[in-house]
C-alpha atoms as a PDB file:
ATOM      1  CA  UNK A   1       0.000   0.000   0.000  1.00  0.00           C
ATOM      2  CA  UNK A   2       2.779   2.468   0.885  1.00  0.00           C
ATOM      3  CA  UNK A   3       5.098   2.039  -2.668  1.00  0.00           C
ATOM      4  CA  UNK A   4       1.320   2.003  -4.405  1.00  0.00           C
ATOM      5  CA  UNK A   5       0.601   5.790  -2.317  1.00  0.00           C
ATOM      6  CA  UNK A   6       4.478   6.921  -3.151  1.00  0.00           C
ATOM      7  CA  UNK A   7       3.852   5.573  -7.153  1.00  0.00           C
ATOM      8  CA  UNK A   8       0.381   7.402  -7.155  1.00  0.00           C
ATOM      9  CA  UNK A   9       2.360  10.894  -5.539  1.00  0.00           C
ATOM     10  CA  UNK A  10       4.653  10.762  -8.050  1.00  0.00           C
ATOM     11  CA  UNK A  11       2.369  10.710 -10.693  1.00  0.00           C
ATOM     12  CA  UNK A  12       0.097  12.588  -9.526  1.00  0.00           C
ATOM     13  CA  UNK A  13       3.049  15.413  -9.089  1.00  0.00           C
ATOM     14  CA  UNK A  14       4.135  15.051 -12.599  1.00  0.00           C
ATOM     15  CA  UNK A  15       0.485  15.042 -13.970  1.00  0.00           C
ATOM     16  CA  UNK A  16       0.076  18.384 -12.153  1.00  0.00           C
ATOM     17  CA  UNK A  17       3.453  20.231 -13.075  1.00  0.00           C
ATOM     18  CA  UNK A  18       2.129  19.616 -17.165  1.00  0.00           C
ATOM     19  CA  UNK A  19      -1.211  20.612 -16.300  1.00  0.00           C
ATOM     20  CA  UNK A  20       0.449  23.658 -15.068  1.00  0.00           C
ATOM     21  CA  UNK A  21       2.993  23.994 -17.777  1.00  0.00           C
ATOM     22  CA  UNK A  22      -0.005  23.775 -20.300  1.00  0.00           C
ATOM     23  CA  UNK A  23      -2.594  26.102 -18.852  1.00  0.00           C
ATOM     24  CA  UNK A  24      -0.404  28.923 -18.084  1.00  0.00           C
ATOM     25  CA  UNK A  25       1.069  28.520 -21.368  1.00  0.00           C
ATOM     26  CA  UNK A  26      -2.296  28.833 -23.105  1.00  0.00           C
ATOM     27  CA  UNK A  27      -3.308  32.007 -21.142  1.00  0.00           C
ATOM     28  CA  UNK A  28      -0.503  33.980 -21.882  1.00  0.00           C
ATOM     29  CA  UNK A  29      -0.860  32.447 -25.647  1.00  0.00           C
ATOM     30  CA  UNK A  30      -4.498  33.714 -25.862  1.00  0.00           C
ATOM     31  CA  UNK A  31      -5.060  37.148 -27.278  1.00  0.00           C
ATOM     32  CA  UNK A  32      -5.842  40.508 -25.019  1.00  0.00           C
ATOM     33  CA  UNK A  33      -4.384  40.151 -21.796  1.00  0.00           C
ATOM     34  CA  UNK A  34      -5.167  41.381 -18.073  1.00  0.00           C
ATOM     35  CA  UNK A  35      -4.394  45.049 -19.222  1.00  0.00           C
ATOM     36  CA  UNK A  36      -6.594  44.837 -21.973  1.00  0.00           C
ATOM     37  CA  UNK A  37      -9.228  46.622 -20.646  1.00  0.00           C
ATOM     38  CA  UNK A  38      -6.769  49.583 -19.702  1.00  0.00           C
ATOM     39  CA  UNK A  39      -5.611  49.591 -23.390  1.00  0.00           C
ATOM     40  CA  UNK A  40      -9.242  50.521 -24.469  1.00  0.00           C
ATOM     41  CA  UNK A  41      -9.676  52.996 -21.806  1.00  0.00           C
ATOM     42  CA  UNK A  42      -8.980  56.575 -22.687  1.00  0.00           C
ATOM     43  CA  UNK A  43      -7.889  57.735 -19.236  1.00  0.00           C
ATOM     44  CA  UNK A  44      -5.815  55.096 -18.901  1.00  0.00           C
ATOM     45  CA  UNK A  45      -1.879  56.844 -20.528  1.00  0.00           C
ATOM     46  CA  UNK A  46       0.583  54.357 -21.629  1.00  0.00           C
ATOM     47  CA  UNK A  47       3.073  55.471 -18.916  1.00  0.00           C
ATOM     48  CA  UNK A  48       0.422  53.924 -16.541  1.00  0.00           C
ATOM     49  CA  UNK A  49      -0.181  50.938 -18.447  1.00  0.00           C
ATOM     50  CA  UNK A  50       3.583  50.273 -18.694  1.00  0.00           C
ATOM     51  CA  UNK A  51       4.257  50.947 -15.267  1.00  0.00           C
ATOM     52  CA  UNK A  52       1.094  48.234 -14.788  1.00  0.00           C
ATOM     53  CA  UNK A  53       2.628  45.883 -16.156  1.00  0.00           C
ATOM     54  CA  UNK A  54       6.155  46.056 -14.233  1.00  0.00           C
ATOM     55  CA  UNK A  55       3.940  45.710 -11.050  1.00  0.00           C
ATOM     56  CA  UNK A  56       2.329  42.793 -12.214  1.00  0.00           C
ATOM     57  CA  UNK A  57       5.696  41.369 -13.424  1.00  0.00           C
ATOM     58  CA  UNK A  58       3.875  40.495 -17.213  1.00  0.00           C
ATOM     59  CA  UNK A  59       7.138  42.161 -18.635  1.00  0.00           C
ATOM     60  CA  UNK A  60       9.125  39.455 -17.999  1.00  0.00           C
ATOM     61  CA  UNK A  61       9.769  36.751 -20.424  1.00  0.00           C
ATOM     62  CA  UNK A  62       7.489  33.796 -20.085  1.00  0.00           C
ATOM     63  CA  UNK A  63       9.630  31.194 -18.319  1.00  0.00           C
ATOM     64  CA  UNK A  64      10.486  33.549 -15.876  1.00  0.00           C
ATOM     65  CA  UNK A  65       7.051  34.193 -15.036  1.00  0.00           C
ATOM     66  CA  UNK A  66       6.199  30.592 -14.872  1.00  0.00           C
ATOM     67  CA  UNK A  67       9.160  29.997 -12.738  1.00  0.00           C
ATOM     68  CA  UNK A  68       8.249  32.861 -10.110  1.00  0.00           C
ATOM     69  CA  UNK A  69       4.569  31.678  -9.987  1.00  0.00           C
ATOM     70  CA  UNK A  70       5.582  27.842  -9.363  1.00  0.00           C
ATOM     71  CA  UNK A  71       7.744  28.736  -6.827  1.00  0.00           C
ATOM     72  CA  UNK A  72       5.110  30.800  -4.786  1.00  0.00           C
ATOM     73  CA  UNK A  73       2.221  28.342  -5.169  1.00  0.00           C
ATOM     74  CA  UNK A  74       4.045  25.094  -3.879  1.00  0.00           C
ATOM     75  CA  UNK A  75       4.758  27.527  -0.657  1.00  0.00           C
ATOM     76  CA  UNK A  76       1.129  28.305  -0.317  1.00  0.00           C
ATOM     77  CA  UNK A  77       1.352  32.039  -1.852  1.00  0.00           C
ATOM     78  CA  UNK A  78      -1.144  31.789  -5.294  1.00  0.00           C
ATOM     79  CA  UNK A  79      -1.226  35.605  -5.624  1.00  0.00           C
ATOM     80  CA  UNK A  80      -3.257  38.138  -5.881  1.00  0.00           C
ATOM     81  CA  UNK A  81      -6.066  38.558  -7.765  1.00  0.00           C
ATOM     82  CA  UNK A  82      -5.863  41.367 -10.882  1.00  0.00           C
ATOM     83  CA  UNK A  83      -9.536  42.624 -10.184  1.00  0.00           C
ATOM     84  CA  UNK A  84      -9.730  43.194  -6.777  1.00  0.00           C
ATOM     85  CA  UNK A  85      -6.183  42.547  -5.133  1.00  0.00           C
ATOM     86  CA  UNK A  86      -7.882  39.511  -2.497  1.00  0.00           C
ATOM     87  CA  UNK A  87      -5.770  36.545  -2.590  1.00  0.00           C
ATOM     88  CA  UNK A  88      -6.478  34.213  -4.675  1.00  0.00           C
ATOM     89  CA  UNK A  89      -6.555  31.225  -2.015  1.00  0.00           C
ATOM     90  CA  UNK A  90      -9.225  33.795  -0.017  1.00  0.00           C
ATOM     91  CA  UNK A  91     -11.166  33.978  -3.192  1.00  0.00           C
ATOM     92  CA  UNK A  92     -11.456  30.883  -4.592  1.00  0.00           C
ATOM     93  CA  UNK A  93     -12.049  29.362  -0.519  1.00  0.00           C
ATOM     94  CA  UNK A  94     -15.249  31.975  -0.986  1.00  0.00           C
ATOM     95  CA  UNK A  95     -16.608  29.514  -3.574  1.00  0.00           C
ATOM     96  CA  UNK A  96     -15.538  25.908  -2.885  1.00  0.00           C
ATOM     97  CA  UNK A  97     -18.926  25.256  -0.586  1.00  0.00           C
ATOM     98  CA  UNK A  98     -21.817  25.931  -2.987  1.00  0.00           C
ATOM     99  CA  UNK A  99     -20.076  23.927  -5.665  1.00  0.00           C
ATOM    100  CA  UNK A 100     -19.298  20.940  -3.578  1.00  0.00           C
ATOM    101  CA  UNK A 101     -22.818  21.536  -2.125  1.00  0.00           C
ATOM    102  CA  UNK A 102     -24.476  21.087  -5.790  1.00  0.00           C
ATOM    103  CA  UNK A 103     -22.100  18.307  -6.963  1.00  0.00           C
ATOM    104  CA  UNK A 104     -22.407  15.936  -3.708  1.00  0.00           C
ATOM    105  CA  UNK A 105     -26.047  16.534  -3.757  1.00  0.00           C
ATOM    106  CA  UNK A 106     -26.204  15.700  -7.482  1.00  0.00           C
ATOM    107  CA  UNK A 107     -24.038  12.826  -6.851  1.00  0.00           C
ATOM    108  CA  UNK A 108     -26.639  11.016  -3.905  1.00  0.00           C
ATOM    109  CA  UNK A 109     -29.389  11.504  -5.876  1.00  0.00           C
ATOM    110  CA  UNK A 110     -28.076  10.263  -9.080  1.00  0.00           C
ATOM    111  CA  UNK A 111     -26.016   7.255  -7.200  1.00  0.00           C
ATOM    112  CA  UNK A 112     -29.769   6.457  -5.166  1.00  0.00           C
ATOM    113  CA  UNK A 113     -32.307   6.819  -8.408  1.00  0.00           C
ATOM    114  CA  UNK A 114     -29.323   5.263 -10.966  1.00  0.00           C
ATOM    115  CA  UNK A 115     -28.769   2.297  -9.364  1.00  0.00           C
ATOM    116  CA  UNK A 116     -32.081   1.483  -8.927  1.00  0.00           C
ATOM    117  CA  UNK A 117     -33.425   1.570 -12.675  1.00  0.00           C
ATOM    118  CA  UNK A 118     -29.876  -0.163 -13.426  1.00  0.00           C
ATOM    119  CA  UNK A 119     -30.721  -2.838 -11.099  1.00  0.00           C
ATOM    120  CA  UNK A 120     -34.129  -3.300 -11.954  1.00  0.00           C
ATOM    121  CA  UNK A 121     -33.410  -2.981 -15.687  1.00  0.00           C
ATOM    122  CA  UNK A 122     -31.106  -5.895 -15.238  1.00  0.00           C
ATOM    123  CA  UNK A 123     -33.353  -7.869 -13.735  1.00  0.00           C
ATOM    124  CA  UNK A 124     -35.931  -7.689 -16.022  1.00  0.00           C
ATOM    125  CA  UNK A 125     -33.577  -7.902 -19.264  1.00  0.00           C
ATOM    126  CA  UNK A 126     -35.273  -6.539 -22.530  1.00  0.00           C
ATOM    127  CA  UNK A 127     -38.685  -5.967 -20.803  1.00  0.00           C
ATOM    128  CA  UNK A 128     -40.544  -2.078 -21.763  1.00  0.00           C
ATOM    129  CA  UNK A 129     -38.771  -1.267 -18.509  1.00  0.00           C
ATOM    130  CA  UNK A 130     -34.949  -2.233 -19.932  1.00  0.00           C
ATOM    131  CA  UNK A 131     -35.921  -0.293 -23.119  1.00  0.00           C
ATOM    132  CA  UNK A 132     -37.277   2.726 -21.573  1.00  0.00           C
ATOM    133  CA  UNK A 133     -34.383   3.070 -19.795  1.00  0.00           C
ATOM    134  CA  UNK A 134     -31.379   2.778 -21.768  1.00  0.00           C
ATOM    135  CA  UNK A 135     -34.164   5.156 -24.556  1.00  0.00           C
ATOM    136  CA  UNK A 136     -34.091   7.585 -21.615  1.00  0.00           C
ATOM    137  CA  UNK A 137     -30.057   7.241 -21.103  1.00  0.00           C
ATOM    138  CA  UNK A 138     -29.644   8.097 -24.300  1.00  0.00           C
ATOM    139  CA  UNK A 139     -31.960  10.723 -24.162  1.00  0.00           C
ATOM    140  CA  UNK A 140     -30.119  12.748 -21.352  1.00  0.00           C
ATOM    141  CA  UNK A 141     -26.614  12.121 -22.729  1.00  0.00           C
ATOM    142  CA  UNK A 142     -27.572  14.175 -26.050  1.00  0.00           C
ATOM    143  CA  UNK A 143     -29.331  16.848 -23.788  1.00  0.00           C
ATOM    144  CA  UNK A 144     -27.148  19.553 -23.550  1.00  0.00           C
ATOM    145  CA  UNK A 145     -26.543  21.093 -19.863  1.00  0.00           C
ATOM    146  CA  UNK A 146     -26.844  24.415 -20.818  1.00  0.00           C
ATOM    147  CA  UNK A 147     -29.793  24.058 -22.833  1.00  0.00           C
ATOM    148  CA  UNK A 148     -31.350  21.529 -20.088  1.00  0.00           C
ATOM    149  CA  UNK A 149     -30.635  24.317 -17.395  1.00  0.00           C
ATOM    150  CA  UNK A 150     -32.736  26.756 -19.227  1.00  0.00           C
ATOM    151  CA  UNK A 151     -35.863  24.698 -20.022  1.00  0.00           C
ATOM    152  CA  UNK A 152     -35.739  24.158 -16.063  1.00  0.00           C
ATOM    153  CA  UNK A 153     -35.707  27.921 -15.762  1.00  0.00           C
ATOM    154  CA  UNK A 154     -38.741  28.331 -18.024  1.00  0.00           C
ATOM    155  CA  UNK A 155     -40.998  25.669 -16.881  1.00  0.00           C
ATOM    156  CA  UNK A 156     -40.768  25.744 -13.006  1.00  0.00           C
ATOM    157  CA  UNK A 157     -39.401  29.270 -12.429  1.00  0.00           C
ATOM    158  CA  UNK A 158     -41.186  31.102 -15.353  1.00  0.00           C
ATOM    159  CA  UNK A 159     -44.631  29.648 -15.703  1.00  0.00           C
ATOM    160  CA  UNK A 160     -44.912  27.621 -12.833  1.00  0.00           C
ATOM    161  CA  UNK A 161     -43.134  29.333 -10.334  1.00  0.00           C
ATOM    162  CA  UNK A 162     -42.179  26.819  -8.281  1.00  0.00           C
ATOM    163  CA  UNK A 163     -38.577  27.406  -7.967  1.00  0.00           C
ATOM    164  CA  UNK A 164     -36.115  30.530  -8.097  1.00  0.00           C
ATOM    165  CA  UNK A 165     -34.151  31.075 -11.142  1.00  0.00           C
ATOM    166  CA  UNK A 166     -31.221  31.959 -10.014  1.00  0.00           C
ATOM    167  CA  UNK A 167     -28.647  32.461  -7.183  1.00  0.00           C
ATOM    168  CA  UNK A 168     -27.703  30.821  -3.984  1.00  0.00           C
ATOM    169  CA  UNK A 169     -30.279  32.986  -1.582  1.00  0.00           C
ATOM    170  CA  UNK A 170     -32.827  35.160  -1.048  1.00  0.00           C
ATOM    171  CA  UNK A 171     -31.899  38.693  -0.340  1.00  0.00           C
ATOM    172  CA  UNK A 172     -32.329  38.931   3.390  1.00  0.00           C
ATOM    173  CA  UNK A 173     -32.833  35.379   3.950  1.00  0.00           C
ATOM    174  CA  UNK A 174     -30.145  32.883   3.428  1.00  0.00           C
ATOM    175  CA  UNK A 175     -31.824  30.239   5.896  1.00  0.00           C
ATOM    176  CA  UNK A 176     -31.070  26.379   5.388  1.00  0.00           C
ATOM    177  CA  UNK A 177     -34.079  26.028   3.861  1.00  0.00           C
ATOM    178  CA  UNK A 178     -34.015  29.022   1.490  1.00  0.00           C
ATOM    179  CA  UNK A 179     -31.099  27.680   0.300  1.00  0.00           C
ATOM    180  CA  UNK A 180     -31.995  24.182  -0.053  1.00  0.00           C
ATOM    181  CA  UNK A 181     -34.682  25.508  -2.030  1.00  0.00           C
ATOM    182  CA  UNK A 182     -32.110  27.270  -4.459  1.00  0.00           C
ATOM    183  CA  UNK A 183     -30.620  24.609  -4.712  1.00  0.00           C
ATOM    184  CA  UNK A 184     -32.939  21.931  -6.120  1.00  0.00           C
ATOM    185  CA  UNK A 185     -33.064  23.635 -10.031  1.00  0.00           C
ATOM    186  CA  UNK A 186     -29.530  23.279 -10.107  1.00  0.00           C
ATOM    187  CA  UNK A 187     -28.876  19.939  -8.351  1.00  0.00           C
ATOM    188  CA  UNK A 188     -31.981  18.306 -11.122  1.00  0.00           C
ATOM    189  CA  UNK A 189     -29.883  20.165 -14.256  1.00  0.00           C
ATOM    190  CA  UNK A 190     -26.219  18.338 -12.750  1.00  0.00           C
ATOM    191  CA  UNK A 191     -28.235  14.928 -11.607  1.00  0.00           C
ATOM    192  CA  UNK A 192     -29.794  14.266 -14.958  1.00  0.00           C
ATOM    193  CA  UNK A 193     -26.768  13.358 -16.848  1.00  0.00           C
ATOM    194  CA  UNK A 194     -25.318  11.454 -13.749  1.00  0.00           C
ATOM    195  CA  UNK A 195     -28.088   9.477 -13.502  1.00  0.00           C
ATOM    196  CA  UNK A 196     -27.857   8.232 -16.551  1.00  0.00           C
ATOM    197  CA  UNK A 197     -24.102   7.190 -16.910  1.00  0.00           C
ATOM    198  CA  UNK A 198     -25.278   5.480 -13.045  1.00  0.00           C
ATOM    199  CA  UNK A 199     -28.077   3.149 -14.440  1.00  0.00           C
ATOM    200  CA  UNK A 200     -26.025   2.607 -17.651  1.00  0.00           C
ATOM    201  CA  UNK A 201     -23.289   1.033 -15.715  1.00  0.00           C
ATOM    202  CA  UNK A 202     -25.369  -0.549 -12.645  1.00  0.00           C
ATOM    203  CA  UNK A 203     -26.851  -2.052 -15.468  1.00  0.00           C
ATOM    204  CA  UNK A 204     -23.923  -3.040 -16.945  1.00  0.00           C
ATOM    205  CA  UNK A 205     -22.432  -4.483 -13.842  1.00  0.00           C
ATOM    206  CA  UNK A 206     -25.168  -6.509 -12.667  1.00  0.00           C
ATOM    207  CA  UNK A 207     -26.042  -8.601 -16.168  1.00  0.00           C
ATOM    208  CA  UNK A 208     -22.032  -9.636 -15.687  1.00  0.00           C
ATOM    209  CA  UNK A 209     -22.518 -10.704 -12.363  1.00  0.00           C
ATOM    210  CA  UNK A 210     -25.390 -12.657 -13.051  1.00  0.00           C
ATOM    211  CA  UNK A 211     -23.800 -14.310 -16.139  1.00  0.00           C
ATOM    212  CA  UNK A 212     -21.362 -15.680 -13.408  1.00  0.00           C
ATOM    213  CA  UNK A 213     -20.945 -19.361 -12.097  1.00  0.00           C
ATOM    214  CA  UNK A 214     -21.843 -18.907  -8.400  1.00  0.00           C
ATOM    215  CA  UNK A 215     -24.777 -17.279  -9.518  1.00  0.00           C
ATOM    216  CA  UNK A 216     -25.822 -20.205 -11.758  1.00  0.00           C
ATOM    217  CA  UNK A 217     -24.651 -22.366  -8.618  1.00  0.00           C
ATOM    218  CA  UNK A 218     -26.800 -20.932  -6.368  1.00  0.00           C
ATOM    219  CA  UNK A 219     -30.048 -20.958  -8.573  1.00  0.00           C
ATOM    220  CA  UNK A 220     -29.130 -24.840  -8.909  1.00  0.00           C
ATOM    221  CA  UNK A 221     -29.284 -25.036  -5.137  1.00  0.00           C
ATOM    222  CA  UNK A 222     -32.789 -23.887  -4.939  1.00  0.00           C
ATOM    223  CA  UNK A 223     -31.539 -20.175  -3.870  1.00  0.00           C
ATOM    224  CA  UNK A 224     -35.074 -18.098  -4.175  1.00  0.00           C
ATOM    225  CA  UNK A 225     -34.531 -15.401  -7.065  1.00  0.00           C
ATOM    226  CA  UNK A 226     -34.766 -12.552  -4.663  1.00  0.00           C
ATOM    227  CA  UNK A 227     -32.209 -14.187  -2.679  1.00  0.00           C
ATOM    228  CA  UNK A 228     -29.674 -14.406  -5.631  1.00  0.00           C
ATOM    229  CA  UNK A 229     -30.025 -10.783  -6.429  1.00  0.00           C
ATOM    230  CA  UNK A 230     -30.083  -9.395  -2.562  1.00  0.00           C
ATOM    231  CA  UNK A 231     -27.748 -11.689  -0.836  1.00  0.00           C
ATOM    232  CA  UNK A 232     -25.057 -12.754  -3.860  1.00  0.00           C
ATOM    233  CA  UNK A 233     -25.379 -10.303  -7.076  1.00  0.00           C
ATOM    234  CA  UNK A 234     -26.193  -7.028  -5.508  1.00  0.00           C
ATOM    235  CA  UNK A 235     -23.144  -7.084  -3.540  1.00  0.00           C
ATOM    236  CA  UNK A 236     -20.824  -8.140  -6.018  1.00  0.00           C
ATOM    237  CA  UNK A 237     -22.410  -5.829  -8.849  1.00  0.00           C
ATOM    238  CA  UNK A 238     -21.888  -2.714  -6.464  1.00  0.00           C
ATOM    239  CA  UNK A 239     -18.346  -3.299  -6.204  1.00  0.00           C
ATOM    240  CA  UNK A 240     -17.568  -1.722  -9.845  1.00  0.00           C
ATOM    241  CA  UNK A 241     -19.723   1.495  -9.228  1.00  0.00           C
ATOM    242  CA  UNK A 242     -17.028   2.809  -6.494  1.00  0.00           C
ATOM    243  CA  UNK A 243     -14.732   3.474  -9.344  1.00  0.00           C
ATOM    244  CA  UNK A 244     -17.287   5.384 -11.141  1.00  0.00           C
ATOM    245  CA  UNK A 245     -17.766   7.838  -8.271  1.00  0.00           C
ATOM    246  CA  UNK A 246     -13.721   9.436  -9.059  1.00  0.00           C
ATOM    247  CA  UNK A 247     -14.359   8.543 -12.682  1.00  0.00           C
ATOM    248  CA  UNK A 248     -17.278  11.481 -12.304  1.00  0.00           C
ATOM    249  CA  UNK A 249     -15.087  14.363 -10.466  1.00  0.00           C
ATOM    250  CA  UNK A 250     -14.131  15.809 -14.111  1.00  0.00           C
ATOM    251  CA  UNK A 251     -18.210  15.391 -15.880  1.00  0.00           C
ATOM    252  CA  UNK A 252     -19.436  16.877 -12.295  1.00  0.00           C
ATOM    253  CA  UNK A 253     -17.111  19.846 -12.590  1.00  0.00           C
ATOM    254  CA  UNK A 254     -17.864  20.206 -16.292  1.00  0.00           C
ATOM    255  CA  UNK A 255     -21.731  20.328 -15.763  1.00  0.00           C
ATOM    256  CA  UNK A 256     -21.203  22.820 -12.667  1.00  0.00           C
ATOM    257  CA  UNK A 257     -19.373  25.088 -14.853  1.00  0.00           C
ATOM    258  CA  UNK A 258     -22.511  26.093 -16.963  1.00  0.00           C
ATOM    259  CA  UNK A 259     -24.963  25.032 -14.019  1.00  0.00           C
ATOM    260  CA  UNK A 260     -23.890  27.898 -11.759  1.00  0.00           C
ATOM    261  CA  UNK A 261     -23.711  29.901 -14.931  1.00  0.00           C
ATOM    262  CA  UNK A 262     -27.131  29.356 -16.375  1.00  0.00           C
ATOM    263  CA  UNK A 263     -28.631  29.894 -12.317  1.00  0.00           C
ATOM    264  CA  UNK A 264     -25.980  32.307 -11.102  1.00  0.00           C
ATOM    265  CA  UNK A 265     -24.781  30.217  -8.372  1.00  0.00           C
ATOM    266  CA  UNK A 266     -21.501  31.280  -6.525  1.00  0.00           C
ATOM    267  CA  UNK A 267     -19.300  28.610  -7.364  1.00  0.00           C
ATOM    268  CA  UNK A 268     -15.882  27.420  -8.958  1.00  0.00           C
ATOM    269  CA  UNK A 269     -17.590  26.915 -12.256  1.00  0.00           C
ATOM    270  CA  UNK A 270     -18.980  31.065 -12.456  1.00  0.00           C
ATOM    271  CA  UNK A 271     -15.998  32.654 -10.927  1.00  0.00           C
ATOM    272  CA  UNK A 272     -13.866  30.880 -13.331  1.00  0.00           C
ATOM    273  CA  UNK A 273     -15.676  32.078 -16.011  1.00  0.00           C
ATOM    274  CA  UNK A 274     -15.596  35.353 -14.798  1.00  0.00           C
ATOM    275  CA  UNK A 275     -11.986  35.093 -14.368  1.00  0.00           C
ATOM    276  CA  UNK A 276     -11.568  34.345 -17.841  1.00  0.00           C
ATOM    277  CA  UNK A 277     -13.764  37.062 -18.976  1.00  0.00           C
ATOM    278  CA  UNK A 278     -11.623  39.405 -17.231  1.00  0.00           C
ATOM    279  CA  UNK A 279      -8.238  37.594 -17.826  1.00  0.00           C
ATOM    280  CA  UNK A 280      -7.939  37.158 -14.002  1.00  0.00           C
ATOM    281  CA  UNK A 281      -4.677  34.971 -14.271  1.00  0.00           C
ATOM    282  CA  UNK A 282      -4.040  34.415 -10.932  1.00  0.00           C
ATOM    283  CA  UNK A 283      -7.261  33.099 -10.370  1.00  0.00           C
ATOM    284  CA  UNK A 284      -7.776  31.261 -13.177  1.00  0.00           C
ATOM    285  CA  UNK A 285      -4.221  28.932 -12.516  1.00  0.00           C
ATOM    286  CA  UNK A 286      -6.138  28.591  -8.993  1.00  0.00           C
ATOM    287  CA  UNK A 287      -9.163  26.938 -10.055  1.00  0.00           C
ATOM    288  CA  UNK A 288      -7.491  25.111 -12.601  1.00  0.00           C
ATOM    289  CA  UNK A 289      -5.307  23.428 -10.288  1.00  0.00           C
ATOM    290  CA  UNK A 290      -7.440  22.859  -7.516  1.00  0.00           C
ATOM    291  CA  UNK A 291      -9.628  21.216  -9.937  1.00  0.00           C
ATOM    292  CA  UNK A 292      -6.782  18.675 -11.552  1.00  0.00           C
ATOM    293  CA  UNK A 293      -6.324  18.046  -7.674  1.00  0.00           C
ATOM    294  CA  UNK A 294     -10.050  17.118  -7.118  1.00  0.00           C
ATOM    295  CA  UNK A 295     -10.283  14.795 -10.206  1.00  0.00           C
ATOM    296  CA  UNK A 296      -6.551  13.111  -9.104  1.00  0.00           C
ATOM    297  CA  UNK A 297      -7.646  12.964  -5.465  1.00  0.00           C
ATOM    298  CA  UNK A 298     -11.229  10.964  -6.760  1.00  0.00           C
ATOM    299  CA  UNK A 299      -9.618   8.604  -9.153  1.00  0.00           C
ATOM    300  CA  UNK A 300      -7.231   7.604  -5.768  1.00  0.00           C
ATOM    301  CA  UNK A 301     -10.013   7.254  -3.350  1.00  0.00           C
ATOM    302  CA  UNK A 302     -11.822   5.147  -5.784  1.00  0.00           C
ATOM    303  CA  UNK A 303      -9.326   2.999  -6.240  1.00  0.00           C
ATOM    304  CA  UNK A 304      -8.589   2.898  -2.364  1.00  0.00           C
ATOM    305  CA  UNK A 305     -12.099   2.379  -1.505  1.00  0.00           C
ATOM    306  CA  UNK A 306     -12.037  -0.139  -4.733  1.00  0.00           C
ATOM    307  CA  UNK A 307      -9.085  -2.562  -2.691  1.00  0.00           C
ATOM    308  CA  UNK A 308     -10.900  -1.879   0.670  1.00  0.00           C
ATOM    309  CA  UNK A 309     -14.398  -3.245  -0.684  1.00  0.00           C
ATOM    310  CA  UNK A 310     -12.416  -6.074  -2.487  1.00  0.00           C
ATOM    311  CA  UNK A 311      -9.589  -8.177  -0.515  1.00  0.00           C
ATOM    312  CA  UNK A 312      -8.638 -10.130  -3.740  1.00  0.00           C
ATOM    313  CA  UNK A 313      -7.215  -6.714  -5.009  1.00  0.00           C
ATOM    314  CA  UNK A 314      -3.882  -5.825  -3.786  1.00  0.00           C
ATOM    315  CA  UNK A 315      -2.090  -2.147  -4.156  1.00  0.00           C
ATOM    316  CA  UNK A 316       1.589  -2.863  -5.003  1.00  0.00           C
END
């Protein structure tokens, strides 16, 4: 377990130094820049824009820059943001909670409601019920999120008016329920599509398990049906859906992205396209990394999880 941990660290170091290397490449590749909007400004003279940019050190040549940023982050110091000077560590910590909020709600009910068609669509193999559902998986994966988001706006917002259509709170509420209440158009947008990939590959998982000799076995012993599924195939199907949960870190953070966009929820996903909008670098290199670190950090607790559920597996 320990040379498996130290193999995974190393990796996982190497994996984020290119990530790195890449995205801060690519945003001082892309056109315009964080002093764009001075350039366009007519009370901005180029005296202050040049003595801007020595401040923010973007007159240096690229490696440099790179080099100086690297060395601050592994110590803990991300910088400063360009728009408003907070650090970047205070900023993004602002907006960590309401997307883990929406994403591990998503995740329950998807994992709960999944399961359950998979299950029961493997059970009852090529019945309307097995059609229906993989019709409706299909269905949801071509959905677009964005597009999804803003028929949920319409319908139970707009003409029912059963749900808010946007942000985390009311203004001068902000109560557990208020916000749970925010929260459900936003959590049914980023559950959809999870649900889906869930019953796909519950599905999936149980028709192998019951395709397997000790299943036959214990049918031959006079094992009641509900008894094989409960007591032998449940268990053993279950096994492969741990992996899925670190194998959705990168589709739930996708999805947030243009959730909290579409509803104008506080999260990771809208403050780093705002960041972008403004050319925010600082902040931008923040979320990006945090988020390689989430999806890395998944994949290895699946796996760890994965070994824990199953003693045959063994992390060398």
């Amino acid at each position: 377990m320990a040379r498996y941990l130290l193999r995974r660290g190393g990796q996982a170091v190497v994996l984020l130094l290119l990530v790195s290397v890449i995205g801060f490449g690519i945003l001082h590749l892309a056109p315009g820049g964080p002093l764009s909007q001075f350039v366009l400004s007519s009370n901005m003279a180029q005296e202050d824009i040049d003595r801007v940019t020595r401040q923010l050190g973007l007159d240096r040549p690229f490696l440099l820059q790179y080099a100086d940023w690297l060395a601050r982050m592994v110590v803990g110091d991300w910088g400063r943001s360009y728009r408003d000077g907070l650090p970047v560590l205070v900023k993004i910590g602002g907006h960590v909670q309401p997307t883990l909020e929406i994403m591990l709600a998503s995740t329950a009910i998807a994992a709960l409601i999944g399961c359950a068609i998979g299950i029961r669509a493997a059970i009852r193999r090529h019945s309307a019920m097995d059609v229906l559902s993989s019709a409706g998986a299909m269905v949801a994966l071509s959905i677009p999120t964005f597009w999804f988001a803003l028929m949920a706006i319409y319908v139970f917002s707009i003409e029912l008016g059963w749900l808010p259509s946007g942000n985390r709170t009311t203004i001068g509420d902000g109560s557990l329920g208020d916000v749970l209440h925010h929260m459900v158009a936003p959590v049914m947008v980023l559950a959809l599509v999870e649900t889906a990939v869930w019953a796909q590959f519950m599905r999936a998982s149980m028709l192998d398990t019951l395709g397997q000799d000790y299943i036959r076995t214990a049918r031959a012993k006079g094992v009641p049906g509900r008894g094989v599924i409960w007591s032998h195939a449940l268990r053993n199907a279950l096994l492969p859906m741990i992996t899925l949960v670190g194998l959705q870190v990168p589709t739930l953070l996708g999805g947030a992205l243009v959730t909290e966009t579409v509803f104008s929820w506080p999260g990771m996903g809208r403050l780093f396209l705002d960041s972008l909008e403004y050319r925010d670098y600082p902040v931008v290199m923040g979320i990006l990394m945090l988020s390689a670190v989430m999806v890395m950090a998944g994949s290895l607790i699946a796996d760890l999880l994965y070994a824990v559920a199953d003693p045959r597996l063994r992390m060398d």
